[in-house]
Protein backbone atom coordinates (compact mmCIF):
# COMPACT_ATOMS: atom_id res chain seq x y z
CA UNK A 1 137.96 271.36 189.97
CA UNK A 2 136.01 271.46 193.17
CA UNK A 3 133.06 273.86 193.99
CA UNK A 4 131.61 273.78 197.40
CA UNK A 5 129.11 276.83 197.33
CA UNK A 6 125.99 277.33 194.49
CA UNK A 7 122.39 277.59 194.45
CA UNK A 8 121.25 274.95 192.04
CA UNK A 9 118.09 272.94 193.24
CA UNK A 10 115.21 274.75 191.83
CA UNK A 11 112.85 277.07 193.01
CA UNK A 12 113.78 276.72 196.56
CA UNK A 13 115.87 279.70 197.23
CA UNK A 14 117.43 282.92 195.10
CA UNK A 15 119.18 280.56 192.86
CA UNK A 16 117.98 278.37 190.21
CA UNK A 17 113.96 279.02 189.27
CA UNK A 18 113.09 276.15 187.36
CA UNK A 19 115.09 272.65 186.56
CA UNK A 20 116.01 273.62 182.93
CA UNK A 21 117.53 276.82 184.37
CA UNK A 22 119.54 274.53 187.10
CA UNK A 23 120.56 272.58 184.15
CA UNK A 24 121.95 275.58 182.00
CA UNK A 25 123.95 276.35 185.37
CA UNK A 26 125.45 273.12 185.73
CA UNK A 27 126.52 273.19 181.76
CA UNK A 28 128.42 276.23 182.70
CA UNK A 29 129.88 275.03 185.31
CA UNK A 30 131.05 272.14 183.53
CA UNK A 31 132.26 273.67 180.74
CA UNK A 32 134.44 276.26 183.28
CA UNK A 33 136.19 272.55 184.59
CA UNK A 34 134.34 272.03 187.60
CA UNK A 35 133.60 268.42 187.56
CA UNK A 36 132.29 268.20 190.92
CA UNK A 37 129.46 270.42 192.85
CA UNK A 38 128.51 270.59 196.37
CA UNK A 39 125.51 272.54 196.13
CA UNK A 40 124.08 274.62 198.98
CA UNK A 41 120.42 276.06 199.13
CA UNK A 42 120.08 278.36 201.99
CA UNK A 43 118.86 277.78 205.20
CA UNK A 44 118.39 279.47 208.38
CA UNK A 45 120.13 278.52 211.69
CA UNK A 46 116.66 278.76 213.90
CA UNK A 47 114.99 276.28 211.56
CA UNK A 48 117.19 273.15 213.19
CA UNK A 49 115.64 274.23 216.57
CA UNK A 50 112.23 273.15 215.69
CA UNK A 51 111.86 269.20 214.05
CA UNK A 52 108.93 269.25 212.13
CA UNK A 53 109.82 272.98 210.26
CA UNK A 54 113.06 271.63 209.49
CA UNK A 55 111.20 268.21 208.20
CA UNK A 56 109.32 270.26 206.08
CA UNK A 57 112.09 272.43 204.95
CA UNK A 58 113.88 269.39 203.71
CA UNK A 59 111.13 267.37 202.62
CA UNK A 60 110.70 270.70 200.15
CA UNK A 61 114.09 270.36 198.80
CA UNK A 62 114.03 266.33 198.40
CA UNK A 63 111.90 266.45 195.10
CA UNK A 64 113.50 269.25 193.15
CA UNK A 65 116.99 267.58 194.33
CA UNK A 66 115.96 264.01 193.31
CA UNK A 67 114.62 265.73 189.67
CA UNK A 68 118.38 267.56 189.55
CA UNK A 69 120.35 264.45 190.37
CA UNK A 70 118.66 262.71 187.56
CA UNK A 71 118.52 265.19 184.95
CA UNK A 72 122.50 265.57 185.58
CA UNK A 73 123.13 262.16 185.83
CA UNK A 74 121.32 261.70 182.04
CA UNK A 75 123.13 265.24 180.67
CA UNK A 76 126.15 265.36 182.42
CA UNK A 77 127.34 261.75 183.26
CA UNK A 78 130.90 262.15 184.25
CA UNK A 79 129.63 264.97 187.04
CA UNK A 80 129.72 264.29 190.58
CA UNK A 81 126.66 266.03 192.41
CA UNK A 82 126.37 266.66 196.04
CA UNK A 83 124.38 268.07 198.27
CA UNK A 84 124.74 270.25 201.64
CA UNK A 85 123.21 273.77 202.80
CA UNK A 86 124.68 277.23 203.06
CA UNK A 87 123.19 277.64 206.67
CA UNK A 88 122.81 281.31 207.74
CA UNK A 89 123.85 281.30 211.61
CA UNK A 90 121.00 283.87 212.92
CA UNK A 91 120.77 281.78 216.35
CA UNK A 92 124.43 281.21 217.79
CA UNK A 93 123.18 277.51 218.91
CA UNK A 94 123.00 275.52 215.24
CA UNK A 95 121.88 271.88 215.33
CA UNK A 96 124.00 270.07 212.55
CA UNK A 97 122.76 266.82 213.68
CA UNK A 98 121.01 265.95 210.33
CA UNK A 99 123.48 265.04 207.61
CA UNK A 100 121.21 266.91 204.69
CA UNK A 101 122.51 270.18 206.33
CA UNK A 102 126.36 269.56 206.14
CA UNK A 103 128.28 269.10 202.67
CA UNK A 104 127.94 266.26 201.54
CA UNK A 105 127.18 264.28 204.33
CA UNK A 106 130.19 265.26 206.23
CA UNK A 107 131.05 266.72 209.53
CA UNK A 108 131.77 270.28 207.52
CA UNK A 109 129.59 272.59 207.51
CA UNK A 110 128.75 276.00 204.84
CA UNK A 111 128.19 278.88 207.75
CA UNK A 112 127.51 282.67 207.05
CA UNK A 113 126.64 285.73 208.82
CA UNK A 114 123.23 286.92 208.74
CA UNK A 115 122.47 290.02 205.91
CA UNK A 116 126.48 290.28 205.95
CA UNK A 117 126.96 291.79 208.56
CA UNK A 118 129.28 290.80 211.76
CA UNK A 119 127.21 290.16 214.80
CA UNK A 120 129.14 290.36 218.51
CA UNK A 121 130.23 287.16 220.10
CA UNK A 122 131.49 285.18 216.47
CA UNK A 123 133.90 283.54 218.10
CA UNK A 124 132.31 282.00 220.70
CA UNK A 125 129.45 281.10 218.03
CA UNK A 126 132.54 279.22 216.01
CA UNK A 127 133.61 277.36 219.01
CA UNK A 128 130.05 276.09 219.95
CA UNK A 129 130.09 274.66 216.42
CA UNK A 130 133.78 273.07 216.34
CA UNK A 131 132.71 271.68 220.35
CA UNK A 132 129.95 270.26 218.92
CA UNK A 133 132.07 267.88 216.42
CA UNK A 134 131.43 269.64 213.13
CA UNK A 135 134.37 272.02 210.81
CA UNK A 136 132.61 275.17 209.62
CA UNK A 137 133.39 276.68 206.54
CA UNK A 138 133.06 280.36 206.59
CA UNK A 139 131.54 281.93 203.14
CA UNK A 140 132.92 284.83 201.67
CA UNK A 141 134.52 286.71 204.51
CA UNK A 142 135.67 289.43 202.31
CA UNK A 143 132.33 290.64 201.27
CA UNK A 144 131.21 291.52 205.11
CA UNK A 145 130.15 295.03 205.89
CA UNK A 146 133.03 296.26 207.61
CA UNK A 147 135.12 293.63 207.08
CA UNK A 148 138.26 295.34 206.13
CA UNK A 149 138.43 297.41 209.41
CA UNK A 150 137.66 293.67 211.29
CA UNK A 151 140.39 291.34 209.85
CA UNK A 152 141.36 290.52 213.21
CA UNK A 153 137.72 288.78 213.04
CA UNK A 154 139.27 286.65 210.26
CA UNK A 155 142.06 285.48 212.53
CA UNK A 156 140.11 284.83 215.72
CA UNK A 157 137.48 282.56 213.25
CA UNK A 158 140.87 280.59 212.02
CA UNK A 159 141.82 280.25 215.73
CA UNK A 160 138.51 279.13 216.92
CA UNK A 161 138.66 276.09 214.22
CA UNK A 162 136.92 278.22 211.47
CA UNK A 163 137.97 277.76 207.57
CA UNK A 164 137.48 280.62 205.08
CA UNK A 165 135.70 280.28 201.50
CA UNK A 166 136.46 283.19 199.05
CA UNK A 167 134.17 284.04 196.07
CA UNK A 168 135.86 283.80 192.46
CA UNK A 169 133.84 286.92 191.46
CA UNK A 170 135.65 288.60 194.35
CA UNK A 171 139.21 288.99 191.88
CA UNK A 172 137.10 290.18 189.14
CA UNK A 173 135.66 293.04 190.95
CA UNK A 174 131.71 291.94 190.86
CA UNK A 175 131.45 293.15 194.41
CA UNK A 176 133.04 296.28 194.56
CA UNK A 177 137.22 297.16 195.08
CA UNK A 178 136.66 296.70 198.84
CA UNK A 179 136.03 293.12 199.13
CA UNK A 180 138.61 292.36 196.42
CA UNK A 181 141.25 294.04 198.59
CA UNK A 182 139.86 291.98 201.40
CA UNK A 183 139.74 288.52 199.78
CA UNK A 184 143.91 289.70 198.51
CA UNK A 185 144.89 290.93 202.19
CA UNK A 186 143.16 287.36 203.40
CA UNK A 187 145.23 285.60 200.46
CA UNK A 188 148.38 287.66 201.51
CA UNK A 189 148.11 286.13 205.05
CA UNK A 190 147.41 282.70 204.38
CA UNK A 191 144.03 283.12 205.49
CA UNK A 192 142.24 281.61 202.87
CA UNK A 193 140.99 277.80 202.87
CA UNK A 194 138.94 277.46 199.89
CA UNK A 195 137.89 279.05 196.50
CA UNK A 196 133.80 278.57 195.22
CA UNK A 197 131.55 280.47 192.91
CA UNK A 198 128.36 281.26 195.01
CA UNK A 199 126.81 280.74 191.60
CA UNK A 200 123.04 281.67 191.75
CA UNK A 201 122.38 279.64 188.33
CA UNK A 202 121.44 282.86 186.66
CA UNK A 203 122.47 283.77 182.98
CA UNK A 204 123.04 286.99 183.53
CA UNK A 205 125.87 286.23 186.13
CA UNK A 206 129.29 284.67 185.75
CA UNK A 207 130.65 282.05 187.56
CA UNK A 208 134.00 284.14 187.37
CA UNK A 209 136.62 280.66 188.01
CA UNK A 210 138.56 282.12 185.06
CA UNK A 211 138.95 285.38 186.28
CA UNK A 212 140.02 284.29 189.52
CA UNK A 213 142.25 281.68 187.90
CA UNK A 214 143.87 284.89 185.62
CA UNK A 215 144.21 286.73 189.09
CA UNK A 216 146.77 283.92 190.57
CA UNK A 217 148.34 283.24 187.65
CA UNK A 218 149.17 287.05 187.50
CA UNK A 219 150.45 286.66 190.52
CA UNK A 220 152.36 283.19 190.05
CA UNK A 221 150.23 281.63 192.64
CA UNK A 222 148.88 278.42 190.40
CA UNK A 223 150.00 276.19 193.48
CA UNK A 224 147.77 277.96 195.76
CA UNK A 225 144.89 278.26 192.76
CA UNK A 226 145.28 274.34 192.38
CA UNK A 227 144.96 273.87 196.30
CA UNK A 228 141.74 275.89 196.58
CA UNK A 229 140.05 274.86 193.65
CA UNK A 230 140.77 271.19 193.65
CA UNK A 231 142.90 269.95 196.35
CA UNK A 232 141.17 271.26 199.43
CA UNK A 233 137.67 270.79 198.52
CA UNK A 234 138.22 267.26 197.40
CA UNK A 235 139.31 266.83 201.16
CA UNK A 236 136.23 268.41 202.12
CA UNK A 237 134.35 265.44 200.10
CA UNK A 238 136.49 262.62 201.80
CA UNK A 239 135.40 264.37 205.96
CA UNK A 240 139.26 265.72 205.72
CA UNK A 241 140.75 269.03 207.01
CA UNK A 242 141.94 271.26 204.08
CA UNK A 243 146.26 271.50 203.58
CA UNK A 244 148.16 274.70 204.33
CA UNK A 245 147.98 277.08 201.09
CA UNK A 246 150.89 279.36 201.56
CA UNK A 247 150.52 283.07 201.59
CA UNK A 248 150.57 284.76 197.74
CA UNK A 249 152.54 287.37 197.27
CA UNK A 250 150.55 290.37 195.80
CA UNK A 251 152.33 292.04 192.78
CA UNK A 252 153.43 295.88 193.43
CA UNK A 253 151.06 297.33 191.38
CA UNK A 254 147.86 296.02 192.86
CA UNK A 255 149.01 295.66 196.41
CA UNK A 256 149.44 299.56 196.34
CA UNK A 257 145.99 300.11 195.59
CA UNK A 258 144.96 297.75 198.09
CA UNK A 259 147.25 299.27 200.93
CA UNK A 260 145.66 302.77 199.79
CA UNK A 261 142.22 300.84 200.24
CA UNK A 262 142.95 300.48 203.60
CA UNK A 263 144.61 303.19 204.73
CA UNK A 264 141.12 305.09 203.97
């Protein structure tokens, strides 16, 4: 499996603190079948309108990514490591003209909303992005504030040349029942594009891939599972648009909860 979303280098964002901690991440990860990472620290949007803070930005990140590669190359050989950002769009204007911000070199890019929220004008902020040459990636669009009364968001994103990246913890519950109806109403539509962990390389969190892989196989979606997980983000890797995953059909039981979800 493919994950394109975790905070591994250390000590340069809320993820990993130190390289042994990175390390124990990446073990887990392994060990959960992912055998290759994209990881993204985070990164502000206004940073790539200034050279020499974004220099410095990256130059920070170099080191404790070099130290990574190598420790992972010695402990986990078969691994494939890569590197992008998860870029927080707090200007609408992003400059993805240095490959270090885009995964893994490509023209795709990890986007989110600032503090998860939904600012005005995200369309237009998608198209500027998809004009400019590059594919954004959306990150967890079910755990917006809001976001179950602004699905129609979703769709307008999709239209606009936007792909969507649901959280595994999302089917376990981590964030709360609204986001997990979210990230099933998104699944229901055939809205969703890929599946990552957002890991934070913490031990007291769970990377939550075999929860999420429990929740499709409830729901006989495997095909769909095998298509986020694997297929699509190994297209991501080779600079190539994700396949179609068709819509999963939500068993009774749950979708009645998530129908009374949002009816309230």
């Amino acid at each position: 499996m493919v994950d394109l979303h975790s905070h591994l280098i250390p000590a340069v964002d809320d993820g990993a603190r130190s390289l042994e901690e990175a390390l124990e991440a990446v073990g887990r990860m392994v060990a959960a079948g992912i055998g290759r990472i994209v990881t993204t620290p985070h990164v502000t949007a206004s940073l790539t309108h200034d050279a020499s803070e974004l220099g410095a930005w990256l130059g920070r990140v170099d080191e404790p990514w070099r130290d990574l590669v190598e420790a992972v190359r010695q402990r986990f050989p078969t691994l494939e490591l890569h590197r992008g950002h998860e870029v927080m769009l707090d200007v609408p204007d992003p400059d993805f003209s240095d490959a270090h911000l885009r995964l893994a070199g490509t023209s795709f890019v990890l986007v989110e909303w600032p503090r998860l929220q939904i600012p005005p004008k995200t369309r237009q902020v998608i198209e500027r992005i998809v004009d400019a040459g590059y594919h954004p990636i959306l990150a967890h669009p079910e755990r917006y504030s809001g976001m179950r009364q602004e699905l129609e968001s979703a769709e307008a994103w999709r239209s606009a040349g936007a792909y969507l990246q649901v959280t595994h913890g999302s089917f376990a519950g981590r964030y709360g029942p609204e986001p997990r109806a979210v990230a099933c109403e998104l699944l229901s539509r055939g809205w969703v594009d890929y599946l990552s962990s957002d890991f934070h390389a913490r031990a007291s969190l769970d990377i939550h891939l075999r929860d999420a892989e429990e929740f499709f196989t409830t729901h006989e979606g495997l095909e769909q599972f095998r298509l986020l997980t694997v297929t699509n983000p190994e297209r991501v890797i080779k600079d190539e648009p994700p396949l179609t995953v068709p819509p999963l059909r939500i068993r009774s039981g749950l979708w009645d909860g998530i129908k009374k979800i949002f009816k309230g």
